[in-house]
N, C-alpha and C. Protein backbone atom coordinates (compact mmCIF):
# COMPACT_ATOMS: atom_id res chain seq x y z
N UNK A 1 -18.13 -75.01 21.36
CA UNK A 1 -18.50 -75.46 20.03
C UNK A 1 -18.88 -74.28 19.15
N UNK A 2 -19.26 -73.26 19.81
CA UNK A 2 -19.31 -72.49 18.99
C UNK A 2 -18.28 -71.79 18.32
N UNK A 3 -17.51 -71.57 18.93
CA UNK A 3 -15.86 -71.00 18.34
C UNK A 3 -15.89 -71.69 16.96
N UNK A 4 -16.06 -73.04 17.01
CA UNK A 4 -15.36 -73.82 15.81
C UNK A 4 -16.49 -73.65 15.42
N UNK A 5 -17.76 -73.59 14.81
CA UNK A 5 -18.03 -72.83 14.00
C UNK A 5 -18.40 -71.92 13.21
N UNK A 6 -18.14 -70.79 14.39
CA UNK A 6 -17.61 -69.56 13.69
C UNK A 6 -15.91 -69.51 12.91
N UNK A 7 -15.64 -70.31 13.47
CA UNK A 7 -14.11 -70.86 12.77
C UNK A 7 -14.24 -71.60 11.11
N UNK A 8 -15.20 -72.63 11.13
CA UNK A 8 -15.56 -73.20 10.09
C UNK A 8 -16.62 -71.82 9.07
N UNK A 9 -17.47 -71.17 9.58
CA UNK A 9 -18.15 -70.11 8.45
C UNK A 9 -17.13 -68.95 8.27
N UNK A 10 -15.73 -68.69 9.22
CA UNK A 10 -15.08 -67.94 8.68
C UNK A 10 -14.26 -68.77 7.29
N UNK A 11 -13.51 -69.79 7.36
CA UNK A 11 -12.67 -70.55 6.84
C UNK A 11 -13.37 -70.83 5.77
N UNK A 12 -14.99 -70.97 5.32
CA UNK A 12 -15.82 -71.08 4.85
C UNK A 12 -15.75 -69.85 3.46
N UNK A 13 -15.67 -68.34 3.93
CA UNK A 13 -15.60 -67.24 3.36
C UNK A 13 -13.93 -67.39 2.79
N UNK A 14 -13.13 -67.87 3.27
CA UNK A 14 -11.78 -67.76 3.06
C UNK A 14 -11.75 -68.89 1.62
N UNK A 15 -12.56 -70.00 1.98
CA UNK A 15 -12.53 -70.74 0.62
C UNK A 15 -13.39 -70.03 -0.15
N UNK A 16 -14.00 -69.12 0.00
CA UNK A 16 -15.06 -68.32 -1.52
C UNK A 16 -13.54 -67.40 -2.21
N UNK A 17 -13.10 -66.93 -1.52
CA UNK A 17 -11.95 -66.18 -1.83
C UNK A 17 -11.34 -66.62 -2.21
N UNK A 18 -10.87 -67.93 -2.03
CA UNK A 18 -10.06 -68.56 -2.98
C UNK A 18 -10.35 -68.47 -4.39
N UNK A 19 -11.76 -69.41 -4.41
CA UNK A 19 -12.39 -69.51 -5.70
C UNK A 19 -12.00 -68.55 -6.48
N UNK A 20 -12.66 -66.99 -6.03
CA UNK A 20 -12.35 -65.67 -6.53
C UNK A 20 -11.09 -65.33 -6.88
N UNK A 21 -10.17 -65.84 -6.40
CA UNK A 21 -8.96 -65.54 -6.99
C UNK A 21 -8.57 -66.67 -8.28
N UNK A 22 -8.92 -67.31 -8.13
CA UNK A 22 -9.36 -68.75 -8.88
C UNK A 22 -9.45 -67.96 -10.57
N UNK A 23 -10.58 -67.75 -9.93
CA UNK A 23 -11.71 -67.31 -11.26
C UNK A 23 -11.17 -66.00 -12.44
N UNK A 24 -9.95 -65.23 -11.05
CA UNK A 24 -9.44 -63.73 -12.04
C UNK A 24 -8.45 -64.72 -12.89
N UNK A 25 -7.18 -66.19 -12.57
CA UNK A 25 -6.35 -66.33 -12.77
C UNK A 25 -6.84 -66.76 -14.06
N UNK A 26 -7.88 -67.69 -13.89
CA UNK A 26 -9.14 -68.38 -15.22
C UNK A 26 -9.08 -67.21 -16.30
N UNK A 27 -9.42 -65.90 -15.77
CA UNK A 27 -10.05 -65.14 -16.73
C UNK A 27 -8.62 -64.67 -17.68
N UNK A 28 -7.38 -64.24 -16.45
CA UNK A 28 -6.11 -63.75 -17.34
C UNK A 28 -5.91 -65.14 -18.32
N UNK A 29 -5.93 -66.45 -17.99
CA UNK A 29 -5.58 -67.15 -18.26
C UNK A 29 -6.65 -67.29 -20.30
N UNK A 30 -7.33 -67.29 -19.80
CA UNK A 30 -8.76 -66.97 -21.08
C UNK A 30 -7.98 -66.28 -22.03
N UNK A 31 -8.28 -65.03 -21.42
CA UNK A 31 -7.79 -63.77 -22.25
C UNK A 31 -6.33 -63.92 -22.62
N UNK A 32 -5.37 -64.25 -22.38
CA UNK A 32 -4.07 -64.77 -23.20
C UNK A 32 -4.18 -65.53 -24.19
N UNK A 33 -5.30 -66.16 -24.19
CA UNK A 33 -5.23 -66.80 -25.66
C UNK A 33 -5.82 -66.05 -26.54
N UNK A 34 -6.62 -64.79 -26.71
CA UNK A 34 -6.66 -63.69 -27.63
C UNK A 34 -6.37 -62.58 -27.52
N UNK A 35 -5.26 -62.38 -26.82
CA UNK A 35 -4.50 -61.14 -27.05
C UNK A 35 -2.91 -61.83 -27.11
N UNK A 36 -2.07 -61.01 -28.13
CA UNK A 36 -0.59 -61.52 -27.61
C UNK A 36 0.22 -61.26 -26.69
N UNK A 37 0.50 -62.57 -26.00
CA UNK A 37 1.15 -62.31 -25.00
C UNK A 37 2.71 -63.21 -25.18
N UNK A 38 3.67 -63.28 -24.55
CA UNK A 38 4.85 -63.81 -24.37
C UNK A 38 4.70 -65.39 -23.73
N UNK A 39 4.85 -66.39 -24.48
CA UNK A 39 4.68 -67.69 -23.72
C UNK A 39 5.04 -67.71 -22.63
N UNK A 40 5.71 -67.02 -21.94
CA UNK A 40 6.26 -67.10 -20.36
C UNK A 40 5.06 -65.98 -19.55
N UNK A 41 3.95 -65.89 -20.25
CA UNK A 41 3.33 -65.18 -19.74
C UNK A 41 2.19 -66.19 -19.35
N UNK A 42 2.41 -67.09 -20.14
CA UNK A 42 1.27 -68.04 -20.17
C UNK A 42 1.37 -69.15 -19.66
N UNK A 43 2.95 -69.65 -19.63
CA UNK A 43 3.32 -70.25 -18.54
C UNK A 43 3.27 -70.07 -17.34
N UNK A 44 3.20 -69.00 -16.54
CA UNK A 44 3.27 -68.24 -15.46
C UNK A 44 1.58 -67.77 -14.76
N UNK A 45 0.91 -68.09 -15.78
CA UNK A 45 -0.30 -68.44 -15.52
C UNK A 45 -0.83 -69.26 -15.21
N UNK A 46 -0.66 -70.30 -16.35
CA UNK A 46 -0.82 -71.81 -15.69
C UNK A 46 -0.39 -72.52 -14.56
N UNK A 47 1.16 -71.97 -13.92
CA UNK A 47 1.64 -72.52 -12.93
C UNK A 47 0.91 -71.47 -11.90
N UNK A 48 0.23 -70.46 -11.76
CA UNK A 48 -0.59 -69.64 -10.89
C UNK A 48 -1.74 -70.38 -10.95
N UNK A 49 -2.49 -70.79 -11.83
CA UNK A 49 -3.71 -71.39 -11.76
C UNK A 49 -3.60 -72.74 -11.36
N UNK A 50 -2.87 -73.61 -11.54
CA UNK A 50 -2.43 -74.77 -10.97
C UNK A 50 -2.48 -74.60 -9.36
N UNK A 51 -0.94 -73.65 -8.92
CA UNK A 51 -1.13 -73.86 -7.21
C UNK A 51 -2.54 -73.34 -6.35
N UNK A 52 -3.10 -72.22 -7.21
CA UNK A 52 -4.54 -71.90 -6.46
C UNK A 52 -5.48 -72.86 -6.22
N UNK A 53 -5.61 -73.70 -7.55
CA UNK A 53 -6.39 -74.57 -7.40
C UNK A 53 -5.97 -75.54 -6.21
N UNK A 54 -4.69 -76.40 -6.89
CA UNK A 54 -4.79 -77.29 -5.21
C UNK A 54 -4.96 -76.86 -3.77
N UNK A 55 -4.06 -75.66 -4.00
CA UNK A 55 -4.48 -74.87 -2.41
C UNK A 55 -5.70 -74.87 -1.94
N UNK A 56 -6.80 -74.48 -3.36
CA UNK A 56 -8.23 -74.28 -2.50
C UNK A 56 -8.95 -75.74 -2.47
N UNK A 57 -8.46 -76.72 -3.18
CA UNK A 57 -8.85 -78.25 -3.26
C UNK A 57 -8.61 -78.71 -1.97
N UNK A 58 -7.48 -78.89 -1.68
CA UNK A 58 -6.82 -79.37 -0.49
C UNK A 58 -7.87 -78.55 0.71
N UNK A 59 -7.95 -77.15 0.55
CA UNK A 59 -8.21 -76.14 2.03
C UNK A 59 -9.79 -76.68 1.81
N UNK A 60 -10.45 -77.31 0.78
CA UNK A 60 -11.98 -77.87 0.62
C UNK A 60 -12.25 -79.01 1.19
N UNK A 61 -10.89 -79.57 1.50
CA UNK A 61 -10.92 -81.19 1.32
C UNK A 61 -10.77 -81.18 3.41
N UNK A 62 -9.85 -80.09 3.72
CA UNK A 62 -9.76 -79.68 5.41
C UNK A 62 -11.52 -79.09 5.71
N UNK A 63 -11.82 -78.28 5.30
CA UNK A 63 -13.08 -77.80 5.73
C UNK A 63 -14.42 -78.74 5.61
N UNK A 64 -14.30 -80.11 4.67
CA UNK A 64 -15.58 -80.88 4.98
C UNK A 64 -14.93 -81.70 6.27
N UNK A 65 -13.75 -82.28 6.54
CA UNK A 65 -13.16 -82.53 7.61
C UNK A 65 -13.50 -82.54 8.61
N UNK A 66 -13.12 -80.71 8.43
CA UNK A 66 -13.50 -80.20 9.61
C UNK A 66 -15.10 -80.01 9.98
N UNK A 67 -16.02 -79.65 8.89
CA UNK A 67 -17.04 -80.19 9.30
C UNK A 67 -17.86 -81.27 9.79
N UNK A 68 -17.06 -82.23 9.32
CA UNK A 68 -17.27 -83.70 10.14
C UNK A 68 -17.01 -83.52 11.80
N UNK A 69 -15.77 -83.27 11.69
CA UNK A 69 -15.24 -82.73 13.32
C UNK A 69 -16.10 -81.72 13.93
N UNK A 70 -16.81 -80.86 13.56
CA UNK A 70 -17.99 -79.79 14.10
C UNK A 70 -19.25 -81.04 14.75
N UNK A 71 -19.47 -81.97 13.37
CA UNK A 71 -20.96 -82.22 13.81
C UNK A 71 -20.66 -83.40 14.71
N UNK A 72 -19.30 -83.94 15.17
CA UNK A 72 -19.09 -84.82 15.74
C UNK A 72 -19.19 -84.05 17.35
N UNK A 73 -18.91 -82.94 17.37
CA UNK A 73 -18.90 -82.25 18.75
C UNK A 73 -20.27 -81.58 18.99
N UNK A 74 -20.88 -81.44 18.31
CA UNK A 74 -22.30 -80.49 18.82
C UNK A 74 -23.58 -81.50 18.29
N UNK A 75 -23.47 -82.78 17.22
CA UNK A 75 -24.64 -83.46 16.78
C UNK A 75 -25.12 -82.25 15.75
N UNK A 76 -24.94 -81.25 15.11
CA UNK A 76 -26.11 -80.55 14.42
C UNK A 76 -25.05 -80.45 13.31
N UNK A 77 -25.60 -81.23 11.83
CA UNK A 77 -24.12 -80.90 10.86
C UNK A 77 -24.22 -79.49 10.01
N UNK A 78 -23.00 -78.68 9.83
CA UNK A 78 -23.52 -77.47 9.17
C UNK A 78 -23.87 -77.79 7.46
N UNK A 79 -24.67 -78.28 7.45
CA UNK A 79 -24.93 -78.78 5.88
C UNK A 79 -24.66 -77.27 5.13
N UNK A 80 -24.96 -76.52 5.66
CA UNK A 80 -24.70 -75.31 4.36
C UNK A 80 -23.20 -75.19 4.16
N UNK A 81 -22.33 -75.02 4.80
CA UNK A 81 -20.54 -74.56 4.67
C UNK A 81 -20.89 -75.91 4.10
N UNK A 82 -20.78 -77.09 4.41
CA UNK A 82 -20.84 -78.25 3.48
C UNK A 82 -20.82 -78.47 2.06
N UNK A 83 -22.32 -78.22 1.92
CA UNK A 83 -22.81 -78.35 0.57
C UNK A 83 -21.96 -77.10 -0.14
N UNK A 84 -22.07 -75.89 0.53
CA UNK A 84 -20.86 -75.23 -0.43
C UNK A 84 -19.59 -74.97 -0.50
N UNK A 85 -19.30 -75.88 -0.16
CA UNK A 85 -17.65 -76.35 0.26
C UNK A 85 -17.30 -77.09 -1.17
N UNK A 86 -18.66 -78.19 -1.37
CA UNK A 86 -18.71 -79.22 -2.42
C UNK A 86 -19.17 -78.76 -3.47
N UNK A 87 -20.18 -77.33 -3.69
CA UNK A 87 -20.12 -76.83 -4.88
C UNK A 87 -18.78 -75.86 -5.71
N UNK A 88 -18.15 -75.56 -4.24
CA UNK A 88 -16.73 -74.34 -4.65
C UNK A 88 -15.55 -75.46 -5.51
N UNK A 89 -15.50 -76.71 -4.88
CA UNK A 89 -14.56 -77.51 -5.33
C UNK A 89 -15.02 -77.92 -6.54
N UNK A 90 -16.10 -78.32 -6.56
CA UNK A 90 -16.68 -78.59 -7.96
C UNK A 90 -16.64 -77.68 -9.31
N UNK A 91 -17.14 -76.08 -8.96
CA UNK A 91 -16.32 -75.02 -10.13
C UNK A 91 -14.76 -74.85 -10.38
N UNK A 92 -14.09 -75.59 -9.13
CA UNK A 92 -12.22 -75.29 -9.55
C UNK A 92 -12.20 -76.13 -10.34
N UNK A 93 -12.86 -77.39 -10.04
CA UNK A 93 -12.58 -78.80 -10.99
C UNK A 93 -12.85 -78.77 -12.34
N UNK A 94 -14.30 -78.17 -12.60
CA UNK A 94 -14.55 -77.43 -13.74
C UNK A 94 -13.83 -76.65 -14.30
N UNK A 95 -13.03 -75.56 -13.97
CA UNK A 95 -12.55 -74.71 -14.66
C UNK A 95 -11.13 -75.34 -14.86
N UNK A 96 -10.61 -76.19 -14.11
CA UNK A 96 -9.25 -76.85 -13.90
C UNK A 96 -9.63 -77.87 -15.49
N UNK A 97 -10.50 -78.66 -15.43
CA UNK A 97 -10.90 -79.10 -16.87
C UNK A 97 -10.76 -78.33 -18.46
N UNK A 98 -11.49 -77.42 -17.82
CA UNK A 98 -11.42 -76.35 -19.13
C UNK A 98 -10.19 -76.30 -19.53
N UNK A 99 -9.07 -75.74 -18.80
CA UNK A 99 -7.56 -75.37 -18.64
C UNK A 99 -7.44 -76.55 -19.43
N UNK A 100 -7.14 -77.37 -18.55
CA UNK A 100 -6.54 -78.74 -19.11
C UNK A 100 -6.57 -78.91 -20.61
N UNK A 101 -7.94 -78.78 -21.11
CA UNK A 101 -8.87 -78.81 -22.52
C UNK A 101 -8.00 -77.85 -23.15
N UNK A 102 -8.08 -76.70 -22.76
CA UNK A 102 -7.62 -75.62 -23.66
C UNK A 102 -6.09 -75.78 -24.00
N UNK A 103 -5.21 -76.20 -22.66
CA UNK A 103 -3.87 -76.23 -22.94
C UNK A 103 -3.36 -77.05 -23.73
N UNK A 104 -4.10 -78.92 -24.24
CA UNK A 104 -4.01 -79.65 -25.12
C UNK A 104 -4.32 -78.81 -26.01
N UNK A 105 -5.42 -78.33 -26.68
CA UNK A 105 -5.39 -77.48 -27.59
C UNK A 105 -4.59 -76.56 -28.07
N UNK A 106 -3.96 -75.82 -26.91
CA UNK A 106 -3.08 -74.80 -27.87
C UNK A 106 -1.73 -74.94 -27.78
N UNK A 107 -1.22 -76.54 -27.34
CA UNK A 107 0.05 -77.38 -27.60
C UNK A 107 -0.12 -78.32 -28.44
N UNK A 108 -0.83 -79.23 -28.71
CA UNK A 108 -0.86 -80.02 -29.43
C UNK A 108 -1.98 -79.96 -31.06
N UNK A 109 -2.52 -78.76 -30.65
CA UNK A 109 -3.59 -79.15 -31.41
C UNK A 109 -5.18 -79.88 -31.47
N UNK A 110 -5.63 -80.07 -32.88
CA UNK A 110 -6.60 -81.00 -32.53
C UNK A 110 -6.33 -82.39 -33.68
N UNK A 111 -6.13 -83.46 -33.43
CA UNK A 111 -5.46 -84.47 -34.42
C UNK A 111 -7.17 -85.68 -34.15
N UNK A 112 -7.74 -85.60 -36.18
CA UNK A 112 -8.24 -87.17 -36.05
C UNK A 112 -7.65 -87.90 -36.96
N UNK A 113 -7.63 -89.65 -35.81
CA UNK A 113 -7.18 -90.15 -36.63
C UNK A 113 -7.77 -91.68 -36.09
């Protein structure tokens, strides 16, 4: 039992890294909207920030899983990889919002009516 979770606090660090890569694609993604860039630059962002995110959604969605599967074999649950398993998914979701927000914005506009 211990293997798995040293398996789960490695896999654990592997989803922070995600995030982190997450967060640079967020930032190029930011910064294209005030500097000029080539719409295929910005397309090519979005479809980068898109697959990171599910990748690390999905690899969030295996690691509480798998933490279920840990505390089912030893009785002791790792509430910490847990709880920040559920805060890491929670900033992609956030920033996946933002995106969303921003990209209506700088396709469509802002329309009241």
């Amino acid at each position: 039992m211990l293997q798995s979770r040293r398996l789960l606090a490695f896999s654990s660090r592997v989803h922070t890294y995600t995030l982190l890569l997450y967060v640079f694609f967020f930032i190029v993604y930011i910064l294209g909207g005030y500097v000029h860039v080539e719409p295929t630059f910005i397309s090519l962002s979005h479809y980068c920030l898109t697959v990171v995110s599910w990748t690390s959604l999905l690899f969030g969605f295996w690691l509480l899983i798998f933490s279920v599967i840990v505390f089912a074999g030893s009785g002791l649950f790792p509430a910490t990889e847990a709880i920040l398993t559920i805060l890491r998914m929670t900033a992609i979701y956030a920033m996946g919002l933002i995106v969303s927000i921003l990209e209506t914005l700088f396709s469509s506009g802002v329309t009241i009516g």
